[in-house]
C-alpha atoms as a PDB file:
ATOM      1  CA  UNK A   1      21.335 -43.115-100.921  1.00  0.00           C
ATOM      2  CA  UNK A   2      22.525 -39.552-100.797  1.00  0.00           C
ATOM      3  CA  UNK A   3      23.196 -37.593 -97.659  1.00  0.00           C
ATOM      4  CA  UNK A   4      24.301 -34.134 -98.061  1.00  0.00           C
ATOM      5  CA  UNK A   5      26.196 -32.549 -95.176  1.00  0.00           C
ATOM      6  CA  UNK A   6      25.434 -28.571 -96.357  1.00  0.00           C
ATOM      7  CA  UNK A   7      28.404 -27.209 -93.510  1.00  0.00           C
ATOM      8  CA  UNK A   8      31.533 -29.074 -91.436  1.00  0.00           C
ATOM      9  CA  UNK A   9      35.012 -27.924 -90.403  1.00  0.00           C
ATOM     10  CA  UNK A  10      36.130 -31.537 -91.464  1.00  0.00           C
ATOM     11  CA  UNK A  11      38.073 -31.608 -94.815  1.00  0.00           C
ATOM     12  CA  UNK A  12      38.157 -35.211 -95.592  1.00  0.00           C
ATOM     13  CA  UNK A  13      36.906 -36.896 -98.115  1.00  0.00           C
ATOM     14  CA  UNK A  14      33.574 -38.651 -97.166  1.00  0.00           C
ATOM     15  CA  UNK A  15      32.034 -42.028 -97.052  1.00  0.00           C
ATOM     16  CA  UNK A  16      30.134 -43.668-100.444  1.00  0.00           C
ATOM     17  CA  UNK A  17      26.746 -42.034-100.557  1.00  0.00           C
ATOM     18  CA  UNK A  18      27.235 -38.856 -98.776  1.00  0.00           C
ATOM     19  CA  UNK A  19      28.414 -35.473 -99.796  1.00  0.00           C
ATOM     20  CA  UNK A  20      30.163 -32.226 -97.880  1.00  0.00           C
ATOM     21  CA  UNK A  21      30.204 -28.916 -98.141  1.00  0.00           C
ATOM     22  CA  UNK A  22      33.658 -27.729 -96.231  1.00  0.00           C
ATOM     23  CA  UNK A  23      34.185 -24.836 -94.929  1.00  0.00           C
ATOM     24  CA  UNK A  24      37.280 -22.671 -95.681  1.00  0.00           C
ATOM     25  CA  UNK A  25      37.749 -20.156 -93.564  1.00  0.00           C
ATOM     26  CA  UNK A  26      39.744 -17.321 -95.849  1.00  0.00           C
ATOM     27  CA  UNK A  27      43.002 -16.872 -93.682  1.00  0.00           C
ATOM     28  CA  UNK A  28      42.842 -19.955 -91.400  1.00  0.00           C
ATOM     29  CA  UNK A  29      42.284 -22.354 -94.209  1.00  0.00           C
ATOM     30  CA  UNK A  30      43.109 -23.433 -97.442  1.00  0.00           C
ATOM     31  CA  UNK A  31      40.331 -25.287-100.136  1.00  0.00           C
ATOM     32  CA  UNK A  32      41.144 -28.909-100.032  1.00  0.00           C
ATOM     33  CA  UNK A  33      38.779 -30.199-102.375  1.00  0.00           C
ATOM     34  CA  UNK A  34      35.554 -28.499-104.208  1.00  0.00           C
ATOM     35  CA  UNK A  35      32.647 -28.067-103.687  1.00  0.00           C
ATOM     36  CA  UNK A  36      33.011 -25.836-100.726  1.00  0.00           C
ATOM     37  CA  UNK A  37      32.259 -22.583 -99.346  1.00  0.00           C
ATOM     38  CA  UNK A  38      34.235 -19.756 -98.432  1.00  0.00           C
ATOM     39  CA  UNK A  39      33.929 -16.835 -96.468  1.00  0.00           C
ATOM     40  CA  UNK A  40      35.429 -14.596 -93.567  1.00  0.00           C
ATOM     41  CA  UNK A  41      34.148 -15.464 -90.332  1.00  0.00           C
ATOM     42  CA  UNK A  42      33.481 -13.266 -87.548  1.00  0.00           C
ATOM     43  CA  UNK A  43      35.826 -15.170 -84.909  1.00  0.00           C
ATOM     44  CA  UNK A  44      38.567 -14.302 -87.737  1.00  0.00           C
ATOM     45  CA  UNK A  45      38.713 -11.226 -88.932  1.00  0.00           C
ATOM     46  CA  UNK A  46      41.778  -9.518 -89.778  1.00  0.00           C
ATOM     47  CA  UNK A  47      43.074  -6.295 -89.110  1.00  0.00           C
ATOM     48  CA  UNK A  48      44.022  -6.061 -92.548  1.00  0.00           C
ATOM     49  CA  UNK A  49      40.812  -6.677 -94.007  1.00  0.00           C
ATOM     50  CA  UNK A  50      41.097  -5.294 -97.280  1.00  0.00           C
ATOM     51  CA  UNK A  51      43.919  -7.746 -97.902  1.00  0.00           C
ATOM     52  CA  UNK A  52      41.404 -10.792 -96.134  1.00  0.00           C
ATOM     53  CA  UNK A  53      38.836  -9.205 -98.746  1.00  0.00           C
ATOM     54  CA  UNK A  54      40.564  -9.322-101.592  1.00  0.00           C
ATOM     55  CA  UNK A  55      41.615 -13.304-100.553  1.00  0.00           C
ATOM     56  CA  UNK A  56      38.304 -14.021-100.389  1.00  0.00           C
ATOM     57  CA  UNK A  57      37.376 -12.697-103.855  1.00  0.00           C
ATOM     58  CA  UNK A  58      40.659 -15.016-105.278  1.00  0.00           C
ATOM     59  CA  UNK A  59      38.921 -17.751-103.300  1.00  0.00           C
ATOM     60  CA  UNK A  60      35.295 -17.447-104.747  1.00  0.00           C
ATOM     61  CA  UNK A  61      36.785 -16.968-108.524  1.00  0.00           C
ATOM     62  CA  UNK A  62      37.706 -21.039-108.012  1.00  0.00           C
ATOM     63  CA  UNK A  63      35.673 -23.517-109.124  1.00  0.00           C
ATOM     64  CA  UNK A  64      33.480 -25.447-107.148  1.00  0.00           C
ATOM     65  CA  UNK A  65      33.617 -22.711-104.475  1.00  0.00           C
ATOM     66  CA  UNK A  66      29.854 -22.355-104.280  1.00  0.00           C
ATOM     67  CA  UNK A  67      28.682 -20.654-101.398  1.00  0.00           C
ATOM     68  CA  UNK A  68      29.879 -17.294 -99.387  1.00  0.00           C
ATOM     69  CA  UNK A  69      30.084 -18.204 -95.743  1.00  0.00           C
ATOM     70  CA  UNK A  70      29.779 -18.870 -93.161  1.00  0.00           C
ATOM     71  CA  UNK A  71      30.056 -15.045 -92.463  1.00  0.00           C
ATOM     72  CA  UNK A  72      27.838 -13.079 -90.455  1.00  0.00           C
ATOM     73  CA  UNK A  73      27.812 -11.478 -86.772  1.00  0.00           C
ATOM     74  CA  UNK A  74      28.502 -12.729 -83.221  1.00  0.00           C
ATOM     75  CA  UNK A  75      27.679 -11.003 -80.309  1.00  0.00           C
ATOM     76  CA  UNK A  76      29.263 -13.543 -77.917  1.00  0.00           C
ATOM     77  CA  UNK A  77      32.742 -12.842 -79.161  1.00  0.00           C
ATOM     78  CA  UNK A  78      35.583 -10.034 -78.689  1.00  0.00           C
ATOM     79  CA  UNK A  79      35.708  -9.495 -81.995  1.00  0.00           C
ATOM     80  CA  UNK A  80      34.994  -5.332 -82.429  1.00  0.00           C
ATOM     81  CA  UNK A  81      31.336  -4.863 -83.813  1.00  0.00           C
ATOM     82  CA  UNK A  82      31.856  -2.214 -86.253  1.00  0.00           C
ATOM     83  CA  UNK A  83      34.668  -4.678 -87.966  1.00  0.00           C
ATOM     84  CA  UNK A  84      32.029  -7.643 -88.065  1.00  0.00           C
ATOM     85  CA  UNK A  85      28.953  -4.945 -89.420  1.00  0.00           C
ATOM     86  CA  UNK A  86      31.582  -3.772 -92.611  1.00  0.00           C
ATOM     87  CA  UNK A  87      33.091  -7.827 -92.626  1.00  0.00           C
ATOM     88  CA  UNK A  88      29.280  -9.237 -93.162  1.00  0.00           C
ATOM     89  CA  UNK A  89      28.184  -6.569 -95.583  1.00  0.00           C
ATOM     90  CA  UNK A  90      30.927  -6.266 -97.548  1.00  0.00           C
ATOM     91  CA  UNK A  91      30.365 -10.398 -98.055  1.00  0.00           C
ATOM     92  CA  UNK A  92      26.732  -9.665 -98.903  1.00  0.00           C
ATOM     93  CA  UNK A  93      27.711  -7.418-101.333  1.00  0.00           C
ATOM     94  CA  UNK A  94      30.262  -9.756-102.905  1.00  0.00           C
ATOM     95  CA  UNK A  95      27.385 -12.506-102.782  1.00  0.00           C
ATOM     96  CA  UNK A  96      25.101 -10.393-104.935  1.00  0.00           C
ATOM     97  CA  UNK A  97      27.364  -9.683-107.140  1.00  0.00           C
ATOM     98  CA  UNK A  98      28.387 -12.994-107.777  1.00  0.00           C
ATOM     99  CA  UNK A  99      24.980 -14.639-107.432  1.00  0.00           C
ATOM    100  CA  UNK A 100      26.145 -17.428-104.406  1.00  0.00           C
ATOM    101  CA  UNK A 101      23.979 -17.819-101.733  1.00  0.00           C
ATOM    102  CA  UNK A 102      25.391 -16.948 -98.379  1.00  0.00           C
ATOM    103  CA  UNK A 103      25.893 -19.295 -95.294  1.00  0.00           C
ATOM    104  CA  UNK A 104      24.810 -17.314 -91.868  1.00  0.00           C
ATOM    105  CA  UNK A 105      26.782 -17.343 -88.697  1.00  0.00           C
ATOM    106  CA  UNK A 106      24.683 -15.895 -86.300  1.00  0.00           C
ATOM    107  CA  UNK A 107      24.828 -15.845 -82.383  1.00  0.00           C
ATOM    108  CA  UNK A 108      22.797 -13.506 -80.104  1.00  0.00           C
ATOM    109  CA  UNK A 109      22.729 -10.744 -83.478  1.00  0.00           C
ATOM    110  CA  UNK A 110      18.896 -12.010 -85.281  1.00  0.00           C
ATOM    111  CA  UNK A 111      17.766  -8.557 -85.466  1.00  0.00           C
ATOM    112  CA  UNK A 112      21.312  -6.876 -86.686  1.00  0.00           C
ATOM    113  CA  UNK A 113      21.903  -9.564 -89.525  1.00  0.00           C
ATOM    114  CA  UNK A 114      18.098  -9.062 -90.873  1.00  0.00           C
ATOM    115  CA  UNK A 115      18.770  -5.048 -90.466  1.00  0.00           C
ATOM    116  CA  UNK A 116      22.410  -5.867 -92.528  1.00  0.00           C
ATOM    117  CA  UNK A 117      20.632  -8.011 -95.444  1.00  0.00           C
ATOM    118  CA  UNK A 118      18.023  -5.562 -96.110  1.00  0.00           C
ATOM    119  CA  UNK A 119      19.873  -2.474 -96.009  1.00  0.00           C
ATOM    120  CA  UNK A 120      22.453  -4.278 -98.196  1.00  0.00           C
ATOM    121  CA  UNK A 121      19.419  -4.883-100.447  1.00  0.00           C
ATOM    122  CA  UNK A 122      20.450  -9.149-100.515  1.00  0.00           C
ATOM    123  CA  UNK A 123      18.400 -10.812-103.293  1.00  0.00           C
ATOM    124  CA  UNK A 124      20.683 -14.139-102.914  1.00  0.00           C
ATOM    125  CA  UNK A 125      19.441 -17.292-100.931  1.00  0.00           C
ATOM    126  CA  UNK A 126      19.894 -17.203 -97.199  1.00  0.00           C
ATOM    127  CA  UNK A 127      21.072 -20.265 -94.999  1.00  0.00           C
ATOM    128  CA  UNK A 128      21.216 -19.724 -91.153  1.00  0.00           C
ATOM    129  CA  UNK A 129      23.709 -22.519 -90.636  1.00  0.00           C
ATOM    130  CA  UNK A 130      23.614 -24.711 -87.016  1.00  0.00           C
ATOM    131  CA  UNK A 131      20.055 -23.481 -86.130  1.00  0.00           C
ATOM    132  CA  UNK A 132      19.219 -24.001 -82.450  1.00  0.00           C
ATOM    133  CA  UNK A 133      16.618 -21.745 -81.429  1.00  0.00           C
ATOM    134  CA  UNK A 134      12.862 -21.815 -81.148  1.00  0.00           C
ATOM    135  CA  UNK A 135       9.799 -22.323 -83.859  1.00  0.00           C
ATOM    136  CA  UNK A 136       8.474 -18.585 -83.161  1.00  0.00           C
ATOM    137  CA  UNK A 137      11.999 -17.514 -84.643  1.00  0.00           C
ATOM    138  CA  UNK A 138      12.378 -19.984 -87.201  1.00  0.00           C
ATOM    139  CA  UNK A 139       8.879 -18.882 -88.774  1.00  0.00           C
ATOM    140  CA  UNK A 140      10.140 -15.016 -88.439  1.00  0.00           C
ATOM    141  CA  UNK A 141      12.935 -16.206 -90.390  1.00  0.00           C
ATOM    142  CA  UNK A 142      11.003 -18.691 -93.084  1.00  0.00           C
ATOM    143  CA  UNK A 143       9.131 -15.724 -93.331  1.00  0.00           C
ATOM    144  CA  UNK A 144      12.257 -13.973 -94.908  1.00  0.00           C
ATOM    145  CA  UNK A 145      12.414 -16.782 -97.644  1.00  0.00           C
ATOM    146  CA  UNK A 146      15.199 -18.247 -95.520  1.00  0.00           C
ATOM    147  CA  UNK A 147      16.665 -21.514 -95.369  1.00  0.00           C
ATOM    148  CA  UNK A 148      17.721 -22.993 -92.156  1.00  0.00           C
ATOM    149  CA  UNK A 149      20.299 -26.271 -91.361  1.00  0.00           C
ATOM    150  CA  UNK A 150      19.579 -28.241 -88.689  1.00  0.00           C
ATOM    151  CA  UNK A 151      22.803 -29.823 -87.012  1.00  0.00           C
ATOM    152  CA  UNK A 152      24.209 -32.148 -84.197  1.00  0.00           C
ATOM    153  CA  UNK A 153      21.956 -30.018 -81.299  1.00  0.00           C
ATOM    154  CA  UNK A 154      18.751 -31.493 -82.596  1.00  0.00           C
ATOM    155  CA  UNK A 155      20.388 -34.743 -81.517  1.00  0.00           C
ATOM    156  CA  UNK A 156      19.837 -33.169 -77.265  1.00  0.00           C
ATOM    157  CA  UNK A 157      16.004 -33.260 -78.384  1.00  0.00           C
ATOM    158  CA  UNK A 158      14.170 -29.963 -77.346  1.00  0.00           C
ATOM    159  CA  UNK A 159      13.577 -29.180 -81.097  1.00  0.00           C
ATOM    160  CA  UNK A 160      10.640 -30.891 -81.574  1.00  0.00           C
ATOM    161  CA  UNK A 161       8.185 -27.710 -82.490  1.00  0.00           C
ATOM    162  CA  UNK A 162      10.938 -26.843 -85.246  1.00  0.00           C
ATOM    163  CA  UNK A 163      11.627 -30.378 -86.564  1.00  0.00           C
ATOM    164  CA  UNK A 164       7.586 -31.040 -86.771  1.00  0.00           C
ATOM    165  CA  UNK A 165       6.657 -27.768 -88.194  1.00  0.00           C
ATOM    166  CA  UNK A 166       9.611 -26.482 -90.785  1.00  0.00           C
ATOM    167  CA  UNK A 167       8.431 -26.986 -94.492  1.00  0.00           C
ATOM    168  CA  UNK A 168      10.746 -29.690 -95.849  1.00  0.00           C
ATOM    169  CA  UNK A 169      11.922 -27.315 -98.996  1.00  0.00           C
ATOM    170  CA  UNK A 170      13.345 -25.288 -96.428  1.00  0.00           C
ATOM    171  CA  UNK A 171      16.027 -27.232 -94.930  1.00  0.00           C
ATOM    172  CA  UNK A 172      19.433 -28.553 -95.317  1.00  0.00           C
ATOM    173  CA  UNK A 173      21.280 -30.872 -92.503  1.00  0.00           C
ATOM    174  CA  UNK A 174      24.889 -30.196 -91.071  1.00  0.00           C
ATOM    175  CA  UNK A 175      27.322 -31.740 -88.725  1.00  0.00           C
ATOM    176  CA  UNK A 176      29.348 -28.194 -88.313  1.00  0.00           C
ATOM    177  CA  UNK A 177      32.565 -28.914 -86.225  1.00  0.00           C
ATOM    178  CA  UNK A 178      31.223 -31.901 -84.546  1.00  0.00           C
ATOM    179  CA  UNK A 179      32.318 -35.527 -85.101  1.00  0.00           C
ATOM    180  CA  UNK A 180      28.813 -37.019 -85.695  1.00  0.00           C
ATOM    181  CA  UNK A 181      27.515 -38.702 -88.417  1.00  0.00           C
ATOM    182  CA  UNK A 182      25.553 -36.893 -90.948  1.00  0.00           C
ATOM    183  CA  UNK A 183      22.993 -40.048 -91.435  1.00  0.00           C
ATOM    184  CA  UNK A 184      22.497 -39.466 -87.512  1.00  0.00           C
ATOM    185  CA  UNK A 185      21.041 -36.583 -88.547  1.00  0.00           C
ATOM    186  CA  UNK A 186      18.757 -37.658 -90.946  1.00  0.00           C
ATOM    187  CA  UNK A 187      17.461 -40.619 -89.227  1.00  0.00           C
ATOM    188  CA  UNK A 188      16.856 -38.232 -85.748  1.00  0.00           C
ATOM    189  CA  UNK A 189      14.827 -36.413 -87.856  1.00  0.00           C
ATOM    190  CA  UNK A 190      13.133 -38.820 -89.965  1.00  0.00           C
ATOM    191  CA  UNK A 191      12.072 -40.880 -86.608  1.00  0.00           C
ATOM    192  CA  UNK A 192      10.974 -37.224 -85.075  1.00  0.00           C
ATOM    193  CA  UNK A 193       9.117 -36.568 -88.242  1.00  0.00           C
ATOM    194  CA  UNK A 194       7.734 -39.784 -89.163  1.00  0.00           C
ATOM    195  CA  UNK A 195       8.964 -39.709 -92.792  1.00  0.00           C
ATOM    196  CA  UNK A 196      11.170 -41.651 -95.014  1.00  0.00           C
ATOM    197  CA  UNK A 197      14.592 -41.597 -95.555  1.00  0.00           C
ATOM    198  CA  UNK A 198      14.508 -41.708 -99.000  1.00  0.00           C
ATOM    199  CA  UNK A 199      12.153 -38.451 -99.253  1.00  0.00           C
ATOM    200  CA  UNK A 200      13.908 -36.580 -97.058  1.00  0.00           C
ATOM    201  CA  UNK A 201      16.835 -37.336 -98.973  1.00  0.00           C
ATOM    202  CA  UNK A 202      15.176 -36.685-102.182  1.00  0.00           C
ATOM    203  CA  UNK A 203      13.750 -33.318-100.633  1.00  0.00           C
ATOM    204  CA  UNK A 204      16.941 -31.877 -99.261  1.00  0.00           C
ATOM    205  CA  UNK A 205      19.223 -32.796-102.805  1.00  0.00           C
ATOM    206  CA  UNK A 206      16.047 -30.759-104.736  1.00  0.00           C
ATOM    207  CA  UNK A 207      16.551 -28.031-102.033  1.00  0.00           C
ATOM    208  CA  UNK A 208      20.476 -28.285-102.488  1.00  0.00           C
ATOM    209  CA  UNK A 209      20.027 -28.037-106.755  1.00  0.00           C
ATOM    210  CA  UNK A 210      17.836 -25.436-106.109  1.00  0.00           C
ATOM    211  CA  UNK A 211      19.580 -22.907-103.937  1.00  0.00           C
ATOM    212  CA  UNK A 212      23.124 -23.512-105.066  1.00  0.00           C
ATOM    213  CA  UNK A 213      22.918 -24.276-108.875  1.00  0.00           C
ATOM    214  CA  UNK A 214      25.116 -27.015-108.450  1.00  0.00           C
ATOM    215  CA  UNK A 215      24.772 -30.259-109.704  1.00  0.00           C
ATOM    216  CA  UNK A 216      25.685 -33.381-107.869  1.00  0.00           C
ATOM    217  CA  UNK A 217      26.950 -36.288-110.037  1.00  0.00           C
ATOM    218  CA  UNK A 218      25.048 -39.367-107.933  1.00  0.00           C
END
């Protein structure tokens, strides 16, 4: 068995048979171990962001750091807008350039983070990390060529158009900054789905290969 975890806040090494993907936050945290991703998120965004910027790049030149993110937009925080617009495309630049995908951090700001990836031309894979809204969005953003990672709020039920209807070479599985299991997830789906875990494992390390160009050693 192989569980991947595609996004937590919780450094530690994990359990036999399942792998993270930490998240550094580029001046809150430091990379702890590889593989991770890395990015400037849009609760932290320094006033000095060319100095943040140029962090991040020193951060993405390491090894095993394969993934921009999360980054994105958040219209639920005080965080001024105009810094998050420049903060989020100046990351999907850098991801372009670099050829990572990018992890998405978006709250209440659908509409502005399409408008940001297309006028910032993005031609990199896509994840909208923690997803938690409804199918009708979901297929707008499949429609993109999006991924999306389903986390701990699938676990409240209320999800069930999404978890029956999203294309299984779509989707990754996250536990974010909560303190649940990762196989939790899985299983809640499998049950919801009526599949196997040992396909859905199968189908979310092919997605993983796929959209990172990393290759797990299992």
């Amino acid at each position: 068995m192989l569980l991947i975890d595609i996004h937590t806040h919780r450094h530690a090494i994990p359990d036999s048979g399942i792998v993270t993907i930490p998240n550094v936050i580029v001046s809150k945290d430091l990379i702890s171990r590889t593989p991770c991703s890395a990015g400037i998120h849009p609760w932290y965004i320094d006033e000095d962001f060319e100095r943040q910027f140029e962090a991040l790049k020193l951060y993405q030149a390491k090894s095993g750091v394969i993934a921009i993110g999360e980054c994105g937009l958040d219209k639920m925080r005080s965080m001024p807008w105009e810094r998050q617009i420049i903060a989020f495309e100046r990351q999907i630049l850098l991801a372009n350039d670099l050829k990572k995908p990018l992890i998405i951090h978006c709250v209440k700001a659908y509409s502005e983070v399409f408008s940001s990836l297309t006028v910032r031309q993005n031609k990199v894979p896509v994840i909208l990390h923690g997803y938690s809204k409804s199918w009708a969005l979901a297929e707008t953003l499949l429609k993109h060529g999006y991924y999306i990672s389903l986390g701990p709020h699938i676990l409240k039920g209320g999800m069930k158009d999404v978890i029956t209807n999203i294309p299984l070479d779509r989707l990754f599985f996250e536990t974010d900054d909560k303190s649940v299991k990762i196989s939790e997830i899985y299983a809640y789906f499998c049950r919801a789905r009526n599949l196997s875990m040992q396909d859905l494992e199968q189908q979310v390390l092919l997605n993983f290969k796929k959209v990172f160009n990393y290759i797990i050693e299992e």
